[in-house]
Structure formats: structure tokens, C-alpha cells
Protein backbone atom coordinates (compact mmCIF):
# COMPACT_ATOMS: atom_id res chain seq x y z
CA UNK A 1 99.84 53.38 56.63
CA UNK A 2 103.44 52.05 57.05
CA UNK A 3 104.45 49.50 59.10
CA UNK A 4 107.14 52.01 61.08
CA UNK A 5 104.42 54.38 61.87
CA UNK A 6 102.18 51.97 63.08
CA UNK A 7 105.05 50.58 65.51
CA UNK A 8 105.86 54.46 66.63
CA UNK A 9 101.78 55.06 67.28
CA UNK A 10 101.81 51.61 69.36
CA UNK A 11 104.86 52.76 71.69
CA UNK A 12 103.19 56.54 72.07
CA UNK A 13 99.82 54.43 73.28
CA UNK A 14 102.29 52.25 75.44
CA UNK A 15 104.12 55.35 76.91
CA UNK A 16 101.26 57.33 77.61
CA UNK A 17 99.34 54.53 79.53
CA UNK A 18 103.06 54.40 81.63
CA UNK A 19 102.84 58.31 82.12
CA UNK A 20 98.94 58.33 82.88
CA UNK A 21 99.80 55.22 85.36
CA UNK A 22 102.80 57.29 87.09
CA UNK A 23 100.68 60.58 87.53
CA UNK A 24 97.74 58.50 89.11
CA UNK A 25 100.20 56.91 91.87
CA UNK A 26 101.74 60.94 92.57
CA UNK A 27 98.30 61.73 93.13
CA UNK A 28 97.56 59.08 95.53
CA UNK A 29 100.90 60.23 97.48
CA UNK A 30 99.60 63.75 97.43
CA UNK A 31 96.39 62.30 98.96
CA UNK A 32 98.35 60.68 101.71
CA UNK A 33 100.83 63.92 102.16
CA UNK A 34 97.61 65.76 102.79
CA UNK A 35 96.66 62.93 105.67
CA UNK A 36 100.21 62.65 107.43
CA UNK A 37 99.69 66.68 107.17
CA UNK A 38 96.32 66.88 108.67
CA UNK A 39 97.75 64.05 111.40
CA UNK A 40 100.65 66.29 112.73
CA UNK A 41 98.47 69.21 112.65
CA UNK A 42 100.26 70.48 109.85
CA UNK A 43 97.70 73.50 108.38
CA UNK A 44 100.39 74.23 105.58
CA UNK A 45 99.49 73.17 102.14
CA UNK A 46 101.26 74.89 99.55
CA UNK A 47 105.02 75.39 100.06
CA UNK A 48 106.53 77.93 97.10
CA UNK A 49 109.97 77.06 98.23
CA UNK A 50 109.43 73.12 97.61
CA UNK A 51 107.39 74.04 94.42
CA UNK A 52 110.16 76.15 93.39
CA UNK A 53 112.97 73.28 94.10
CA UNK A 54 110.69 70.46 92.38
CA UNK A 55 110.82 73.05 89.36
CA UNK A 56 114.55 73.85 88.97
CA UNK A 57 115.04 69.68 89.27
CA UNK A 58 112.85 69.25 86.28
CA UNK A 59 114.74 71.28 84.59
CA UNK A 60 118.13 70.53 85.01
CA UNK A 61 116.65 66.69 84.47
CA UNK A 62 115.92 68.08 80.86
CA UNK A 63 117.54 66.66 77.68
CA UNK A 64 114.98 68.26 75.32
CA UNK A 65 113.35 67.84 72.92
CA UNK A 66 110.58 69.78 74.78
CA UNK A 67 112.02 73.32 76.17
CA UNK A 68 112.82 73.88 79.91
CA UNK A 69 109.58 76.51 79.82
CA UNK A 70 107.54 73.68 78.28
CA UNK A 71 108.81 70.76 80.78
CA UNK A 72 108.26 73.19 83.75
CA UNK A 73 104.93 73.82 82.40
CA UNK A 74 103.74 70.67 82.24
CA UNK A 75 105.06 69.69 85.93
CA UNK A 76 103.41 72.56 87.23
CA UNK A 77 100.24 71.35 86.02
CA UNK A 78 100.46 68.39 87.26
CA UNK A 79 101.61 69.53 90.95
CA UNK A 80 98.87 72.15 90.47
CA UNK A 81 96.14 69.37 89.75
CA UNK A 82 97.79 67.34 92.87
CA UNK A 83 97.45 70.20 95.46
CA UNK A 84 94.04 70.59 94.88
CA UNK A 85 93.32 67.12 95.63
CA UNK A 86 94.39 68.79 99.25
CA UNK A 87 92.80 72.03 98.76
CA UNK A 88 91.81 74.16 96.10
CA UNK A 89 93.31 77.85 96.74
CA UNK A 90 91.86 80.77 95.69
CA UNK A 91 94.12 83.34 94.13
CA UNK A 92 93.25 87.26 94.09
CA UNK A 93 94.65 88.83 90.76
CA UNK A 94 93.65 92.86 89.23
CA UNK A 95 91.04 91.70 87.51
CA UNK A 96 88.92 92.04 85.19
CA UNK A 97 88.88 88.02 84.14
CA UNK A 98 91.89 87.76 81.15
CA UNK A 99 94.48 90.14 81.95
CA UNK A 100 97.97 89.45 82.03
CA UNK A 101 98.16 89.36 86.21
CA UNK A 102 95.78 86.05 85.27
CA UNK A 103 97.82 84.70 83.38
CA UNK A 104 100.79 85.50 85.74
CA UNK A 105 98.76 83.64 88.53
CA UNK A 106 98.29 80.59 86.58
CA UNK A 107 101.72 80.34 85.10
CA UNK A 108 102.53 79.91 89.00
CA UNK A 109 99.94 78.07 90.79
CA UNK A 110 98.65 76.10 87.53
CA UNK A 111 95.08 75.84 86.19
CA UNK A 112 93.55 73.95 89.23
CA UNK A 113 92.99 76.74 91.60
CA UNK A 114 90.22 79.56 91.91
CA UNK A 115 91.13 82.66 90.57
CA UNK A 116 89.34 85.87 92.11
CA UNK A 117 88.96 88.93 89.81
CA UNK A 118 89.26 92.07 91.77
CA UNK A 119 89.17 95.66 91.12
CA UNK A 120 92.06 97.19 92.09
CA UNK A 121 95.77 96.28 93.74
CA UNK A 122 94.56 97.48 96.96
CA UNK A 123 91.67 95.00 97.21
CA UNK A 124 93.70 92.24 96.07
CA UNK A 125 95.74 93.07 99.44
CA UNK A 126 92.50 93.48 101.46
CA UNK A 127 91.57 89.95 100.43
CA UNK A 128 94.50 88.55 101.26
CA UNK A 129 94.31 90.19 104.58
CA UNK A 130 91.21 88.95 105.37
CA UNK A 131 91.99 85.48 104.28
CA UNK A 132 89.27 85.24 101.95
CA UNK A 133 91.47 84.40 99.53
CA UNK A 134 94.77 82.55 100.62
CA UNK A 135 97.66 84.36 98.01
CA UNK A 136 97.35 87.57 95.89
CA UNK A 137 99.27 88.46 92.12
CA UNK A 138 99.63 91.91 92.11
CA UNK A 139 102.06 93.64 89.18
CA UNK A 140 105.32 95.48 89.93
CA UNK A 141 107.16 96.40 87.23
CA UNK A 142 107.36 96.27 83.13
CA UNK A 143 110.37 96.59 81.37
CA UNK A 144 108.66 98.92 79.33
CA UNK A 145 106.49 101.33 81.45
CA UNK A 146 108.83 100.53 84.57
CA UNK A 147 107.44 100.73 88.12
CA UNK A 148 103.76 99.93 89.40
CA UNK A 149 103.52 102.83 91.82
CA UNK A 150 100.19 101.61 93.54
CA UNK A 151 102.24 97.89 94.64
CA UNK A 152 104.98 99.79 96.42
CA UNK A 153 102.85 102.19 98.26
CA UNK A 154 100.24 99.52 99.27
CA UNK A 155 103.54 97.45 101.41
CA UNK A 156 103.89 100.67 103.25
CA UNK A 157 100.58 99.78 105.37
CA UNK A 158 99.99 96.07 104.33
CA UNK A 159 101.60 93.22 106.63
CA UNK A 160 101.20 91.01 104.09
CA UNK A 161 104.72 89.07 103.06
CA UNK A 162 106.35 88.70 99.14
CA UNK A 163 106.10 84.73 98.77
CA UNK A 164 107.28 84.44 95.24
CA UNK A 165 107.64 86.46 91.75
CA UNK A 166 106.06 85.43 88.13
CA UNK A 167 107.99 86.97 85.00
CA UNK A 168 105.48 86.89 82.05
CA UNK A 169 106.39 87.70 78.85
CA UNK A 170 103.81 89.79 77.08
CA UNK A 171 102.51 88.64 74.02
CA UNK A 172 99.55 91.12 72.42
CA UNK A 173 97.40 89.25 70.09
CA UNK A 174 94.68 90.06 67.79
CA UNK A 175 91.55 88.13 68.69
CA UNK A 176 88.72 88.28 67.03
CA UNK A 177 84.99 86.67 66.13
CA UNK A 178 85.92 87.42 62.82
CA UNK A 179 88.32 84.99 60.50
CA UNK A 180 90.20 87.76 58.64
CA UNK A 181 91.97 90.37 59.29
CA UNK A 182 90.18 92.19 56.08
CA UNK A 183 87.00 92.10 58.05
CA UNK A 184 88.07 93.93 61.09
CA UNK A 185 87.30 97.70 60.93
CA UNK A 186 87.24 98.18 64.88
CA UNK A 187 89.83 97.44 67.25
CA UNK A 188 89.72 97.37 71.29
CA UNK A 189 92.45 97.70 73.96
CA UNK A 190 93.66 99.54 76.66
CA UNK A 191 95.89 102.65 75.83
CA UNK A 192 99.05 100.91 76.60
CA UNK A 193 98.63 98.22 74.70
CA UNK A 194 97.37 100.22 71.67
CA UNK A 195 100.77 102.21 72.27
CA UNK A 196 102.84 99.18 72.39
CA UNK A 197 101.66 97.77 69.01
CA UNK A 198 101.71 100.93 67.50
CA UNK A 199 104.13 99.91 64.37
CA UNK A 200 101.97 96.80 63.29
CA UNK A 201 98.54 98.39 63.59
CA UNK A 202 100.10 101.30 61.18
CA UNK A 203 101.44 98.83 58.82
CA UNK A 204 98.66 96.32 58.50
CA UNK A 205 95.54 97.95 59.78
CA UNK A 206 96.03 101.65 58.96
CA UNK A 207 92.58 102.68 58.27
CA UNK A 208 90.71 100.76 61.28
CA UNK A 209 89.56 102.68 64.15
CA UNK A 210 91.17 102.56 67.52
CA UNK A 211 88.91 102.62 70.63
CA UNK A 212 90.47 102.78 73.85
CA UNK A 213 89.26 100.61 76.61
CA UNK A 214 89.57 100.21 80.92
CA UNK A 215 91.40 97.48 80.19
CA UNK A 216 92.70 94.54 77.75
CA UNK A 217 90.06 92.13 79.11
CA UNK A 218 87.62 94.40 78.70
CA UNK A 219 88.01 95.04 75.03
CA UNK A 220 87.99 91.18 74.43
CA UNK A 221 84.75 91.26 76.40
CA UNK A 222 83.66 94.34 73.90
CA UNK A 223 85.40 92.08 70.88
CA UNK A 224 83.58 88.98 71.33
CA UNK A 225 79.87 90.86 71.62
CA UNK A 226 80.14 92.60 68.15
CA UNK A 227 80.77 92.24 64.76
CA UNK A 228 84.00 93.59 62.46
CA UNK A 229 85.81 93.91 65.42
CA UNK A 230 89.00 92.78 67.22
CA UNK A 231 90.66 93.10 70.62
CA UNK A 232 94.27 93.20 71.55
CA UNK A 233 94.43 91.22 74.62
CA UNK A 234 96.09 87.46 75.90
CA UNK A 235 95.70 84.59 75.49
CA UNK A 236 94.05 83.64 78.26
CA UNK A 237 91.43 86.51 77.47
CA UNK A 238 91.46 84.18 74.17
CA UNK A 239 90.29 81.24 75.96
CA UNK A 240 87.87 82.61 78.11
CA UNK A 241 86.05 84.90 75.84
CA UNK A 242 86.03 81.91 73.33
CA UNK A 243 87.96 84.24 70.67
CA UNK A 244 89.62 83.56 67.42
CA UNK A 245 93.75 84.36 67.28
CA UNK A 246 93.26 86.19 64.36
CA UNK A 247 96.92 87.35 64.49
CA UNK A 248 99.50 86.09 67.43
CA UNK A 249 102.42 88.27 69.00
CA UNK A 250 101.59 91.59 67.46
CA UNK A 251 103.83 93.82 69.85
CA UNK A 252 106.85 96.23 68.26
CA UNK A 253 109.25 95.17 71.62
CA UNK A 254 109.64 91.42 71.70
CA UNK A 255 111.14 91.59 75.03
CA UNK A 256 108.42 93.28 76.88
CA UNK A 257 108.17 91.34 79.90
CA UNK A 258 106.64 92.16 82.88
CA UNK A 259 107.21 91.11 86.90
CA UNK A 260 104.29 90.13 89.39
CA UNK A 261 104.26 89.43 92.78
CA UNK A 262 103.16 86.70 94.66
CA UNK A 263 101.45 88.37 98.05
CA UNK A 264 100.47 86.03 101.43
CA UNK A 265 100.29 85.96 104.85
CA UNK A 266 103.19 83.13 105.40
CA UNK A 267 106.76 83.91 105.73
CA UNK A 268 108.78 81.54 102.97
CA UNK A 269 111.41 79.50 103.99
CA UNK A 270 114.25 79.32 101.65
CA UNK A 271 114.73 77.21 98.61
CA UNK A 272 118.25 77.93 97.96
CA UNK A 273 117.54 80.62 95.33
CA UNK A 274 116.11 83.49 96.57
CA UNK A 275 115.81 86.88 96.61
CA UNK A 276 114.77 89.39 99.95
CA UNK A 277 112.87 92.57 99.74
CA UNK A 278 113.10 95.18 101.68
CA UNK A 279 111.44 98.80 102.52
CA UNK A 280 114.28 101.08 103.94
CA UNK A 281 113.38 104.74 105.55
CA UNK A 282 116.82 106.91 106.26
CA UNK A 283 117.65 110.55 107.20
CA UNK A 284 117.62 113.10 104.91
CA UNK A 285 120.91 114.04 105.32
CA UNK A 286 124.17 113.75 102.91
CA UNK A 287 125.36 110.42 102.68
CA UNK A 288 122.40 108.66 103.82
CA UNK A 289 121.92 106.46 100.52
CA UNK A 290 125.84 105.36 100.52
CA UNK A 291 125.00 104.33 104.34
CA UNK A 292 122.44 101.74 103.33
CA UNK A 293 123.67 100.59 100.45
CA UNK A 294 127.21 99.99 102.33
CA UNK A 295 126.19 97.22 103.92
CA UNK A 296 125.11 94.97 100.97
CA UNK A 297 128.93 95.53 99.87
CA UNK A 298 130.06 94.65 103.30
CA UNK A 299 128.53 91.18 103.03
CA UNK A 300 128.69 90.63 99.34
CA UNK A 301 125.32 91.01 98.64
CA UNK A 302 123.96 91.88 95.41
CA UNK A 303 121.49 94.55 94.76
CA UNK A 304 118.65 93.59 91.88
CA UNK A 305 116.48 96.58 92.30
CA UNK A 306 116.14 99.95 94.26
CA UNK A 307 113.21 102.35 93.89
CA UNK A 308 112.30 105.26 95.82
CA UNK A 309 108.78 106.79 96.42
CA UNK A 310 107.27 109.35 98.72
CA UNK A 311 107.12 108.78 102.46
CA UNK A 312 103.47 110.46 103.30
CA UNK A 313 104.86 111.07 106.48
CA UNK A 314 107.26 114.24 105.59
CA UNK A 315 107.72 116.88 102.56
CA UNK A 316 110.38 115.09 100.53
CA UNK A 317 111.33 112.72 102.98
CA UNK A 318 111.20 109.10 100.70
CA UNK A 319 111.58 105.47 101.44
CA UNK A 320 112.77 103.39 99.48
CA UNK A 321 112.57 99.61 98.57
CA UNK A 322 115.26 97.55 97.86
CA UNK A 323 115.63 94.17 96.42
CA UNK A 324 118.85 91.78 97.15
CA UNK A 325 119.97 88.38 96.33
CA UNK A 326 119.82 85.60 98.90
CA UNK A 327 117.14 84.55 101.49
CA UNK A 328 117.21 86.36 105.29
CA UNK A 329 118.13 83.61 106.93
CA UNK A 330 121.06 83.34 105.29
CA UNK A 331 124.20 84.71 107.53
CA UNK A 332 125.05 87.50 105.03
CA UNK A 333 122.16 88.58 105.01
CA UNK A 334 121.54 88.38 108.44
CA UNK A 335 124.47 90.71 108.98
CA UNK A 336 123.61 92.79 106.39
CA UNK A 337 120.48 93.97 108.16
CA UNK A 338 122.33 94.12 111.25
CA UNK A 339 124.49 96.63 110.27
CA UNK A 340 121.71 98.06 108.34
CA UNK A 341 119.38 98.62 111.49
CA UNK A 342 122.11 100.91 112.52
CA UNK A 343 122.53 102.71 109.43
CA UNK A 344 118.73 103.43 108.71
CA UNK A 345 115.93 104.78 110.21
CA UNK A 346 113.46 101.47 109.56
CA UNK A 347 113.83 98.62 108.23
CA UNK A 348 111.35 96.52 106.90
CA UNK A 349 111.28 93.37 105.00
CA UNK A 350 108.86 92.47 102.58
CA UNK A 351 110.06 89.05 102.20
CA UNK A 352 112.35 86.48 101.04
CA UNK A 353 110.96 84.53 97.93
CA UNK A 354 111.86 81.62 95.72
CA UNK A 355 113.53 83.39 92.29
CA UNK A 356 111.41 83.02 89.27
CA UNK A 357 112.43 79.96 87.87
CA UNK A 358 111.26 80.85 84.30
């Protein structure tokens, strides 16, 4: 072994008894956050708009080599690992264990929380209601498939606020007990997913049958229990399931991406980036959509998202939700909904939430 890689092993020893020193003496400050906390009666322990500040520091600290995803990634771990020295929250996702809203819920809140499986989006808001479990991940749109109907129609009844947004990128990967791709002869997945890698399975696995499952975790469940099979499913269905990545990435759009939401019981403060959603009934008369929409222009507001969707209160009457840049505290805002309140029926909003930061 060379004498210059010898001296470069020596200073990644030296650096990483520095870094393991430096995370030791955050945690002890987390431990006496959580006392000063408990001391002024302070019942708050996780604060997304801080989290979400911390994060966009980190980033713009950044000089590489490691990515901005990567650097955030590793901070969040680390403030993840430090919260729970306070308290370890449990997070209700649409379960089964290994989908992607999993993986959504630990690319925000890190790996140092308890993640509760449930059935369906409406019992991820029930628990959340109930306080059972203190913050929900619930999808709401793919770039792909668009709009998850059940999310919108569940804030119609739920009092339960937006606190922050995940975008995930979705990967599909092959995973597998088996080694080689010549051995599989079965393959598992939901019908979306089986859709969405349509172009590889034809090209590489054109003879292997294709067995539609509930779900992406469910087919790696299926995957890892027999033989000459594969599933298509995460990564984190990977892990848990204890799969091989037989092949990584196998989708035909490389940009799928998909958007969760973060779902509490705690209005968010604002962290200087932030977006506001709202649920907005109106007359159905002509010119009622220019009449809510005119006030966004008013104030300079911009408008990320509108969807419509059935009312259940009147044939064809709709409501329809609305997202905007900026936080509602902030004074265009605030007169935005001011002169919105007279332009609309109801106004509701959903929430004002750190933007993603990755």
C-alpha cells in the first residue's frame, strides 16, 4: 500500500472521529432544546418550517462534491435521529409496508420515526384526527396519472391542516430472490406500474408472465415468498422484504415523479418559502371562475395548481382547490383572501406549507 493512501485513510479516520464528535454535541443540544421546551410548557416538537429552513441552508452551504439531494439527505437523518431523542413520531402513510407514500414519509421525517401502514387515504386522516398518530403522507398527484381524487375529497370533511409536501421521484425496480434476470419467469406489480414499464418488460422479458397485484408492496411480499419470480416495486420495499435489485430504474418516463402531502393537526408558521392551499366553492353563474382567480392577479400571486371536483352538495355544482405561492400570513395573501371572501361562496384553507425543498 502506498505511502499517499495510507496518509488519505489516516485523515478520513481523523475527519470522521471530528464529524462523529460534532453530531454527538447536536444531540446533546437537542436533548437540552427538548428540556428548555418541556420548561416553558412548550408541547411543540417538530417544526416543518425550521426543518425546512435548516434544509435550504445546507444547501446553499454546498460546494459539492456530494449533490444538494445527497447533503440534504444526510442532514435530515441526522435531525431525524435528533428529534427522536425528544420524541419518536409516528407517521400514518397508505400502506401496505414499501410503497412509494413510505418512502415519501421517510424522505421527510428521516428513518427515526414510526411509520404506521394503513389501508386507505381516509384512515390515514382518521388517525391523524384522533391523534393516534401525530402527521399523515397521503398522495396527491403524479405527473403521469395526474390527480388523487380520494385526497381532495377527504379535505372537504377533514379539519386536518397541509403541513408540508414530499416530491418523490419514482424509480420501478426489479427485485428479486433470484440473481438473474434469465431465471425470472413470473413478475408481480400493481397495474400501474406494470403499465408504466411497459417498453422494458417487452424488450427484455417478453415471454414472462405478468400478474397483477393490490399493490407494489404486495407483489414484493408475493416476490420474496416464491421462486423464479420478481416484483416491480421500491426500494424501500427492497429493504424491507430483504430483496435482490435484480435490475434498478426500469420505468419508460424518467421523469415520473409524484407529490405527497404532509397532513396534521398544527397550523405551520412560515419559513419564507411557502406555498397556501385552498378549497374555494362559487356560484354557478358566468364569470364565477374569472372572479376567484382575479384576486391572485390583484395581489401578484401566483397560481401552482387548480383542480375542480364535485361538490356532493348540488347536481354540477363543483369546488375547487387551488394552490398559490406564498404563506397566509403574508400581506398579499392576506388581501387576496379578503377580496376573495367577497368573490366566493367559501373559502377554505387547507394550509400554508414549507415548499419541497428537493
Amino acid at each position: 500500500m502506498s505511502d499517499r493512501l495510507l496518509e488519505l485513510r489516516d485523515k478520513i479516520d481523523s475527519l470522521d472521529q471530528q464529524i462523529q464528535i460534532l453530531i454527538t454535541e447536536r444531540a446533546s443540544v437537542a436533548q437540552q432544546v427538548a428540556e428548555a421546551k418541556q420548561q416553558s410548557n412548550d408541547s411543540v416538537f417538530y417544526r416543518a418550517e425550521r426543518e425546512a429552513q435548516v434544509l435550504r441552508r445546507v444547501m446553499e452551504r454546498n460546494k459539492g462534491p456530494l449533490s444538494n439531494e445527497e447533503m440534504a439527505r444526510l442532514f435530515r437523518e441526522i435531525m431525524s435521529a435528533c428529534l427522536a431523542l425528544e420524541q419518536v413520531m409516528a407517521i400514518a402513510f397508505l400502506g401496505p409496508e414499501g410503497t412509494f407514500t413510505q418512502a415519501a414519509a421517510l424522505k421527510h421525517f428521516g428513518h427515526s420515526i414510526n411509520t404506521i401502514p394503513l389501508a386507505s387515504i381516509g384512515d390515514v386522516f382518521r388517525e391523524v384526527e384522533s391523534g393516534a398518530a401525530s402527521y399523515g403522507v397521503v398522495p396527491v398527484e403524479n405527473s403521469t396519472e395526474g390527480v388523487v381524487n380520494h385526497t381532495l375529497d377527504e379535505f372537504m370533511t377533514s379539519s386536518l391542516n397541509i403541513c408540508g409536501e414530499v416530491i418523490l421521484r419514482i424509480h420501478h425496480n426489479l427485485l428479486s430472490n433470484e440473481t438473474e434476470l434469465a431465471n425470472v419467469k413470473k413478475v408481480y406489480s400493481h397495474q400501474q406500474s406494470l403499465a408504466q414499464c411497459r417498453q422494458w418488460l417487452d424488450s427484455n422479458l417478453p415471454d414472462v408472465e405478468l400478474i397483477d397485484m393490490s399493490s407494489n408492496a404486495a407483489a414484493a411480499a408475493m416476490a420474496a415468498k416464491e421462486k423464479n419470480t420478481a416484483a416491480i416495486a421500491s426500494e424501500t420495499a427492497a429493504e424491507i422484504y430483504a430483496l435482490n435489485m435484480l435490475v434498478p430504474n426500469i420505468e419508460d418516463e424518467p421523469d415520473n415523479t409524484t407529490r405527497f402531502l404532509i397532513i396534521g393537526q398544527r397550523e405551520t408558521p412560515a419559513s419564507g418559502e411557502d406555498k397556501t392551499s385552498l378549497l374555494i366553492t362559487t356560484a354557478n353563474r358566468s364569470g364565477a371562475l374569472l372572479g376567484i382567480l382575479q384576486p391572485f392577479a390583484n395581489n401578484n400571486i401566483s397560481m401552482t395548481r387548480i383542480e375542480s371536483r364535485p361538490s356532493r352538495s348540488g347536481t354540477w355544482d363543483y369546488v375547487f382547490f387551488v394552490d398559490i405561492d406564498g404563506h397566509e400570513n403574508d400581506n398579499n395573501v392576506k388581501q387576496a383572501l379578503k377580496e376573495l371572501n367577497k368573490a366566493a361562496t367559501m373559502v377554505n384553507v387547507l394550509g400554508s406549507f414549507p415548499k419541497a425543498v428537493l
